[in-house]
C-alpha atoms as a PDB file:
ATOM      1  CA  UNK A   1     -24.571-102.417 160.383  1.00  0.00           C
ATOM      2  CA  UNK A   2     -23.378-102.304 156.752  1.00  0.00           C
ATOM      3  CA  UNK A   3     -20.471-104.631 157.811  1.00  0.00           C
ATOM      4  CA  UNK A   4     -19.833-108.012 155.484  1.00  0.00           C
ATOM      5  CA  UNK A   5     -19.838-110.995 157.809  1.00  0.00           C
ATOM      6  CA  UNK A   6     -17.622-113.567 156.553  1.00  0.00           C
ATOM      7  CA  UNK A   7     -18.841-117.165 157.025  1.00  0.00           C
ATOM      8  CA  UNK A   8     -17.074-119.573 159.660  1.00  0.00           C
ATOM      9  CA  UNK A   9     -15.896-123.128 158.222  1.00  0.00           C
ATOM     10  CA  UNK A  10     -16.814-125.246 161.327  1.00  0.00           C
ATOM     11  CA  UNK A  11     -14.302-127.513 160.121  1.00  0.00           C
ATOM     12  CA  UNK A  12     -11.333-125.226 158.423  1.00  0.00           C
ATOM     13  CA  UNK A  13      -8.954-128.779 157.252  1.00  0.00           C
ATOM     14  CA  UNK A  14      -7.860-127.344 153.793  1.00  0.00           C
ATOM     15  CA  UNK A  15      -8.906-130.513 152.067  1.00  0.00           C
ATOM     16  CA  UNK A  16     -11.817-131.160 149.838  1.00  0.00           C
ATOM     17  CA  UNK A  17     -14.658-133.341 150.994  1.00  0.00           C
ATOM     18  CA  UNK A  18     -16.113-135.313 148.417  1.00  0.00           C
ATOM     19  CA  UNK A  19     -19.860-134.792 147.695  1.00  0.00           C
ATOM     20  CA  UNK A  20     -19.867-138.825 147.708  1.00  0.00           C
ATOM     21  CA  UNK A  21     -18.044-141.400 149.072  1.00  0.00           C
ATOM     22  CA  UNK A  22     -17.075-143.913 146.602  1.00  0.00           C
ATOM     23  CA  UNK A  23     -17.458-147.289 147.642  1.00  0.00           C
ATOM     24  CA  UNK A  24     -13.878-149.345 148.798  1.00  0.00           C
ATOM     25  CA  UNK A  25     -11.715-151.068 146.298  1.00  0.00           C
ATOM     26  CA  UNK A  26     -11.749-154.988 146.205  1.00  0.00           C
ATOM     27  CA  UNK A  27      -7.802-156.268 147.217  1.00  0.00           C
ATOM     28  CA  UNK A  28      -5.844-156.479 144.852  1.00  0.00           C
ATOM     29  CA  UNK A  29      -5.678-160.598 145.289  1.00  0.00           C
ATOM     30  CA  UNK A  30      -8.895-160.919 143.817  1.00  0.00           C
ATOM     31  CA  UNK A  31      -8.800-161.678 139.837  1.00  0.00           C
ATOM     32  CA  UNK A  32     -11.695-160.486 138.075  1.00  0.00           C
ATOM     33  CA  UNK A  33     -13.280-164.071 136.226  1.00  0.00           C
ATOM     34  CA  UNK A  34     -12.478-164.824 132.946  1.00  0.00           C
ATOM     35  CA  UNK A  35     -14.381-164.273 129.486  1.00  0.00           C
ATOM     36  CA  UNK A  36     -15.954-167.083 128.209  1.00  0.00           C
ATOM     37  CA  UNK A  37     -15.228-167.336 124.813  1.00  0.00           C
ATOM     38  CA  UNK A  38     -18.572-167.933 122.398  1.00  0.00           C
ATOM     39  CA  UNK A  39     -19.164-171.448 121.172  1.00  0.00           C
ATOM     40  CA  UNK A  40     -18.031-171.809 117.275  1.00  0.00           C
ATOM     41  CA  UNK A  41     -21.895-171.946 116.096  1.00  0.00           C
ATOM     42  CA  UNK A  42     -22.759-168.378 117.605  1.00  0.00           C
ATOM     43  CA  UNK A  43     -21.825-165.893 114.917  1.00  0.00           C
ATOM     44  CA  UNK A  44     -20.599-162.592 116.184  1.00  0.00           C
ATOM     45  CA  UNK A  45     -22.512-159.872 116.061  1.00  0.00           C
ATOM     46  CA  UNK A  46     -20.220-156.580 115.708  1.00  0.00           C
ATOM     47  CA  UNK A  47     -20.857-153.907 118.470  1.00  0.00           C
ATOM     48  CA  UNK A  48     -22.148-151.185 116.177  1.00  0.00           C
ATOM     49  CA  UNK A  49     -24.364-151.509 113.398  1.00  0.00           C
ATOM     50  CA  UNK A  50     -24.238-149.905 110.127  1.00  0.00           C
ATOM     51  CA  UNK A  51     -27.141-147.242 108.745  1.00  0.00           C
ATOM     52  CA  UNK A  52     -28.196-147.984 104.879  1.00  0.00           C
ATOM     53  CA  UNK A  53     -29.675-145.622 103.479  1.00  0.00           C
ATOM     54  CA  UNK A  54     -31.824-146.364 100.287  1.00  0.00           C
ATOM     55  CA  UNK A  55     -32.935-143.889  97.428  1.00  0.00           C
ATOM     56  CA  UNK A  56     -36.291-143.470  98.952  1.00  0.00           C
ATOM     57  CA  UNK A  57     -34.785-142.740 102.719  1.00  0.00           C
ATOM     58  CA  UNK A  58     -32.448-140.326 101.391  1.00  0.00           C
ATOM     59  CA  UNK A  59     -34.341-138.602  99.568  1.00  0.00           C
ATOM     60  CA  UNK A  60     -37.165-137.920 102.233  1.00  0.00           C
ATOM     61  CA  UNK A  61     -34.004-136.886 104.798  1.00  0.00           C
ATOM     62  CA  UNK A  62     -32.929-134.032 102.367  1.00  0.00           C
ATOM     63  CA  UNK A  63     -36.344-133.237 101.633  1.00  0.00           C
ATOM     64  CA  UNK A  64     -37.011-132.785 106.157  1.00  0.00           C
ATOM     65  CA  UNK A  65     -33.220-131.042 105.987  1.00  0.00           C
ATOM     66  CA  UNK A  66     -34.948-128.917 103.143  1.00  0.00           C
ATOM     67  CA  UNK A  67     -38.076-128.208 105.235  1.00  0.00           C
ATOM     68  CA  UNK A  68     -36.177-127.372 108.252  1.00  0.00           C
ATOM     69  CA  UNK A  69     -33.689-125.210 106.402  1.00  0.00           C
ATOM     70  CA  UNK A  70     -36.723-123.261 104.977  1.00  0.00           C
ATOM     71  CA  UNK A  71     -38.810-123.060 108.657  1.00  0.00           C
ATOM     72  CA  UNK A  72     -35.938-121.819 110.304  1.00  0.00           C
ATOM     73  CA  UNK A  73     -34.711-119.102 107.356  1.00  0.00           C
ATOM     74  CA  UNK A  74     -38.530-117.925 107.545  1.00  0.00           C
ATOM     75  CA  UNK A  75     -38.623-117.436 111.064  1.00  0.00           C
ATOM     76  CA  UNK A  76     -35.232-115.587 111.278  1.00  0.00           C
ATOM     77  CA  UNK A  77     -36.950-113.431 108.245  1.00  0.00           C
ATOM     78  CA  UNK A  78     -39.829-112.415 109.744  1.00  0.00           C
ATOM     79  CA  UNK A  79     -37.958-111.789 113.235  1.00  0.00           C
ATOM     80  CA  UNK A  80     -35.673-109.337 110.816  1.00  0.00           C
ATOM     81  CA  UNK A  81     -38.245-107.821 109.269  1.00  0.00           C
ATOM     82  CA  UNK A  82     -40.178-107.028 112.826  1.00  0.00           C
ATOM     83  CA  UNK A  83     -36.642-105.694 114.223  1.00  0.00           C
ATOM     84  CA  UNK A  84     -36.414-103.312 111.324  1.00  0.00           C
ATOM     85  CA  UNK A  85     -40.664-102.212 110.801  1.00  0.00           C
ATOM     86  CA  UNK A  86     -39.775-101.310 114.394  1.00  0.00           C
ATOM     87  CA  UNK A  87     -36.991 -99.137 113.781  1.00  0.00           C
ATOM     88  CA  UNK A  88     -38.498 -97.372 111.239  1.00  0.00           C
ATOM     89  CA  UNK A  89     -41.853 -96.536 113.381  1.00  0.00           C
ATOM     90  CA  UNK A  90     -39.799 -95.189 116.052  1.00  0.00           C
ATOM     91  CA  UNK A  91     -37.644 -93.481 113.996  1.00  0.00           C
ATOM     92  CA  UNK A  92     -40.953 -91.828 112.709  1.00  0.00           C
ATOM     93  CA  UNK A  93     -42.181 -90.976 115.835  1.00  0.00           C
ATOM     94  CA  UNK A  94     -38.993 -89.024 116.797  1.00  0.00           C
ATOM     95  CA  UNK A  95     -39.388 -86.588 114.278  1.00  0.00           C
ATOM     96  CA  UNK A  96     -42.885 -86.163 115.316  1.00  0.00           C
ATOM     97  CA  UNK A  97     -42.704 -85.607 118.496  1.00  0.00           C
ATOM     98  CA  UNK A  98     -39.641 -83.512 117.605  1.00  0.00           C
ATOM     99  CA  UNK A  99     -41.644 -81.007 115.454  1.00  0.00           C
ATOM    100  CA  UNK A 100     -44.238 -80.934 117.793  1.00  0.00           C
ATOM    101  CA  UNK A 101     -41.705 -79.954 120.481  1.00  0.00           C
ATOM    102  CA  UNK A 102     -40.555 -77.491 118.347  1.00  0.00           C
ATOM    103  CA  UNK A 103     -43.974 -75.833 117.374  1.00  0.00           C
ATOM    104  CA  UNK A 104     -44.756 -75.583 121.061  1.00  0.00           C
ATOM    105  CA  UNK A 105     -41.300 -74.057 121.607  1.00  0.00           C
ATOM    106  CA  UNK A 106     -41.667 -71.432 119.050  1.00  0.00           C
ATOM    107  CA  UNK A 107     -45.219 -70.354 120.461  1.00  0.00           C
ATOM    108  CA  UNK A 108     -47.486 -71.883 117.160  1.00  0.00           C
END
């Protein structure tokens, strides 16, 4: 009753089955086409673009760095300070409850 029970591969072949079947490969005879180069009046535009940042914009992205530096430090605070007001209130209670345990002990 308590046995394991192994599983049965219907199909026990030793080699991995893809999870999806790539699609066939064009012959090798086949050349892809080639580029067509850009007439001379089309100026090239380069693949990435650079970010300027003026006075203004960097100064209201270290003042939101700021702001989230300050959120996050005040949350991890507060979770801190929970942690440890905790701590101390059940520290409390232990000696309570351990004076009262030894009151009733002694017959008070």
């Amino acid at each position: 009753m308590l046995q394991p029970r192994i599983p049965v591969n219907p199909l026990p072949t030793g080699t991995p089955i893809p999870l999806n079947h790539p699609a066939p490969t064009p012959a090798a005879s086949v050349e892809p086409p080639a580029p067509a180069s850009p007439p001379a009046s089309v100026p090239v535009v380069p693949a990435r673009t650079t970010v300027q940042l003026t006075p203004g914009s960097a100064l209201a992205l270290a003042a939101g760095g700021g702001a989230v530096v300050l959120l996050v430090g005040t949350v991890l605070v507060s979770m801190l300070l929970a942690v440890a007001i905790t701590g101390v209130s059940v520290a409390v209670i232990a000696v309570v409850l351990r004076l009262l345990v030894r009151d009733m002990q002694k017959g008070r």
